[in-house]
Protein backbone atom coordinates (compact mmCIF):
# COMPACT_ATOMS: atom_id res chain seq x y z
CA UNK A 1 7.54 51.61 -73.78
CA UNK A 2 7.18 53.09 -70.18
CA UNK A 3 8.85 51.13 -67.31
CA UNK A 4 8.90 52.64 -64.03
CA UNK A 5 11.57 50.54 -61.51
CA UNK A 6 10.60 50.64 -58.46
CA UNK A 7 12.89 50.34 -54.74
CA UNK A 8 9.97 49.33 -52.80
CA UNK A 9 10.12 52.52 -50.93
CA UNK A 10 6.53 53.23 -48.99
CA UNK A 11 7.76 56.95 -50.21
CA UNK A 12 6.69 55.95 -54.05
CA UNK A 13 3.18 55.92 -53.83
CA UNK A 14 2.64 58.46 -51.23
CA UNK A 15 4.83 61.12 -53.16
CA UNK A 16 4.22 59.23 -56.43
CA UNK A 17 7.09 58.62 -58.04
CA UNK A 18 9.53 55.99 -59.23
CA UNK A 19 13.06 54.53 -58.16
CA UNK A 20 13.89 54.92 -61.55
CA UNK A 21 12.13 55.18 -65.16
CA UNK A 22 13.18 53.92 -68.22
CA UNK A 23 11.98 54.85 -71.80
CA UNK A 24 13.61 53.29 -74.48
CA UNK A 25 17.48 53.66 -73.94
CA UNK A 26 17.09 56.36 -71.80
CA UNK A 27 17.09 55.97 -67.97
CA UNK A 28 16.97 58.56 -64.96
CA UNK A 29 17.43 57.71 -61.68
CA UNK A 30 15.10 59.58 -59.09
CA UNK A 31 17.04 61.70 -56.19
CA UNK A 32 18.59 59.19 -53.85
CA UNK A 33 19.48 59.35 -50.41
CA UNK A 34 21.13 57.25 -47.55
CA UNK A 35 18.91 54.94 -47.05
CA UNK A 36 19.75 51.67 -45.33
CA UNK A 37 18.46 48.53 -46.25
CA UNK A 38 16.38 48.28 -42.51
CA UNK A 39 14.64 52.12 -43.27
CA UNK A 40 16.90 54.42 -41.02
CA UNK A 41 19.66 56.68 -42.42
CA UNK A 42 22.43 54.74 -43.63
CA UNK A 43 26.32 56.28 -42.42
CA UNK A 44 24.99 58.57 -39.87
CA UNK A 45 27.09 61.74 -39.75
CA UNK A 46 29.41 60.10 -42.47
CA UNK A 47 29.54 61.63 -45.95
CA UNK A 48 31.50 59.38 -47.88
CA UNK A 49 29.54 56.36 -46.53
CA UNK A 50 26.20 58.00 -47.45
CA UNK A 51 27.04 58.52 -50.70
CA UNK A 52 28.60 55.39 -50.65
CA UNK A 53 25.14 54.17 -49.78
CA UNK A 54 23.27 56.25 -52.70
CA UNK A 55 25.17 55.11 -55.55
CA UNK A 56 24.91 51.33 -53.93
CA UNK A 57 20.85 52.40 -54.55
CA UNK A 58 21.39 54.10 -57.84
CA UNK A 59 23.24 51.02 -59.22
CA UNK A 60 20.36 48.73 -58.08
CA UNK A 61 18.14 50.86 -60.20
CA UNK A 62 20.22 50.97 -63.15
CA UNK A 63 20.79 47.25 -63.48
CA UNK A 64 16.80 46.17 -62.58
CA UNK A 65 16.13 48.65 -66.01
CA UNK A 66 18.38 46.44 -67.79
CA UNK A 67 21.68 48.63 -67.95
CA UNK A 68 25.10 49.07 -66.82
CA UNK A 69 26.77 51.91 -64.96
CA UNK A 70 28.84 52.39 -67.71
CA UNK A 71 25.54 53.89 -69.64
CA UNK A 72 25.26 56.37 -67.25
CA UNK A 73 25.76 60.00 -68.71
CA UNK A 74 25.07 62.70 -65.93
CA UNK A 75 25.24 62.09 -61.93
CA UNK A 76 23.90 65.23 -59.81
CA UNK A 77 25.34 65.06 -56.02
CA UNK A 78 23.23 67.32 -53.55
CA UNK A 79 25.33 68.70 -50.35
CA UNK A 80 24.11 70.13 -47.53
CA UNK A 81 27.10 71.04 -46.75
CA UNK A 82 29.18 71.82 -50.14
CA UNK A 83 32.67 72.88 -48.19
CA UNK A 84 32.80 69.12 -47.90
CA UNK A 85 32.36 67.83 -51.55
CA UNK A 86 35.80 66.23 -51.65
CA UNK A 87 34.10 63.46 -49.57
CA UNK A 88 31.50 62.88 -51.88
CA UNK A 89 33.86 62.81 -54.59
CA UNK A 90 36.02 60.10 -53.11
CA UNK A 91 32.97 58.00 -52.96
CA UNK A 92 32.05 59.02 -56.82
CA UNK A 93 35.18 58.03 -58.13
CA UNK A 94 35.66 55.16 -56.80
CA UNK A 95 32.17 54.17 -58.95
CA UNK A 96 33.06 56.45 -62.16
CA UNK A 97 36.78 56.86 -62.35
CA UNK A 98 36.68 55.44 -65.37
CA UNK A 99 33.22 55.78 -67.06
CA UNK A 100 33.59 59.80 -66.27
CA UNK A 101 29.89 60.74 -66.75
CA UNK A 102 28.99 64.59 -66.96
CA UNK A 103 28.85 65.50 -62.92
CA UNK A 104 27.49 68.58 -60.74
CA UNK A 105 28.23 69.04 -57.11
CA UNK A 106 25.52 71.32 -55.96
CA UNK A 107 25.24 72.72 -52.73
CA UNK A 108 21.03 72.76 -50.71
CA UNK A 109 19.84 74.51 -47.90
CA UNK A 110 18.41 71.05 -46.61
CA UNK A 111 16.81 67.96 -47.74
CA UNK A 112 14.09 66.15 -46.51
CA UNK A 113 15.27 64.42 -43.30
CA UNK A 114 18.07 66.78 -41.85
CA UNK A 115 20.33 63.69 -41.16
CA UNK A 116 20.96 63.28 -45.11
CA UNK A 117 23.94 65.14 -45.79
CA UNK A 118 23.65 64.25 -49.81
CA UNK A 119 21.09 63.08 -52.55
CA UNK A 120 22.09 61.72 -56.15
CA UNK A 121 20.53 61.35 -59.33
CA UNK A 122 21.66 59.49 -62.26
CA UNK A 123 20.86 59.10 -66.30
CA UNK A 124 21.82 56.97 -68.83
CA UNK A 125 21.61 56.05 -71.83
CA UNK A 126 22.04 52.53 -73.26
CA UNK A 127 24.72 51.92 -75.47
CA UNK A 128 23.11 48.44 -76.37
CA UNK A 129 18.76 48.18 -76.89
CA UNK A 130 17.87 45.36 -74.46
């Protein structure tokens, strides 16, 4: 069974897509960027704090489908800017020290609004059938 989590984004229908959808045990996590809770770009300028601010998203996601972080199996971190990926890392770890999910850091040209300086995406799989 299909169920597609949504973040409420006005970005979902017009794009059409979902936070998040999960089928079965298996979750993925759409691409997920800074967004603060009021609309604008969350951390302006601020690496770490923006990807703070994704996984603080991703993690909503993952626990409205039902699962834990600790199901998650593969992260993907988008950089604008890749010489700084040790930023983005600091922020990872402190979420997956010690779950250590499969992990790329991947450098982009650009993503959609120029002041995101990363996007995430996450899977899982859950260890327990809810």
């Amino acid at each position: 069974m299909r169920n597609n989590i949504s973040s409420g984004s006005p970005f979902e229908p017009q794009i059409g897509f979902s936070r998040a959808v999960r089928i079965g045990p298996c979750l993925s996590v759409s691409g997920t960027a800074p967004i603060a809770a009021d609309g604008k770009v969350a951390a302006p300028g601020d690496l770490y704090g923006q990807t703070k601010r994704c996984l603080e998203i991703a993690a909503a996601a993952i626990v409205a489908a039902g699962m834990t972080l600790e199901d998650t199996i593969r992260t993907r971190v988008m950089l604008t800017d890749i010489s700084r990926w040790e930023e983005a890392a600091r922020a990872h770890g402190e979420v997956f020290r010690d779950i250590r999910p499969a992990c790329s850091f991947v450098g982009v040209k650009a993503l959609i609004d120029p002041a995101w300086l990363v996007e995430l995406e996450v899977d899982c799989v859950a260890q327990k059938t809810a």
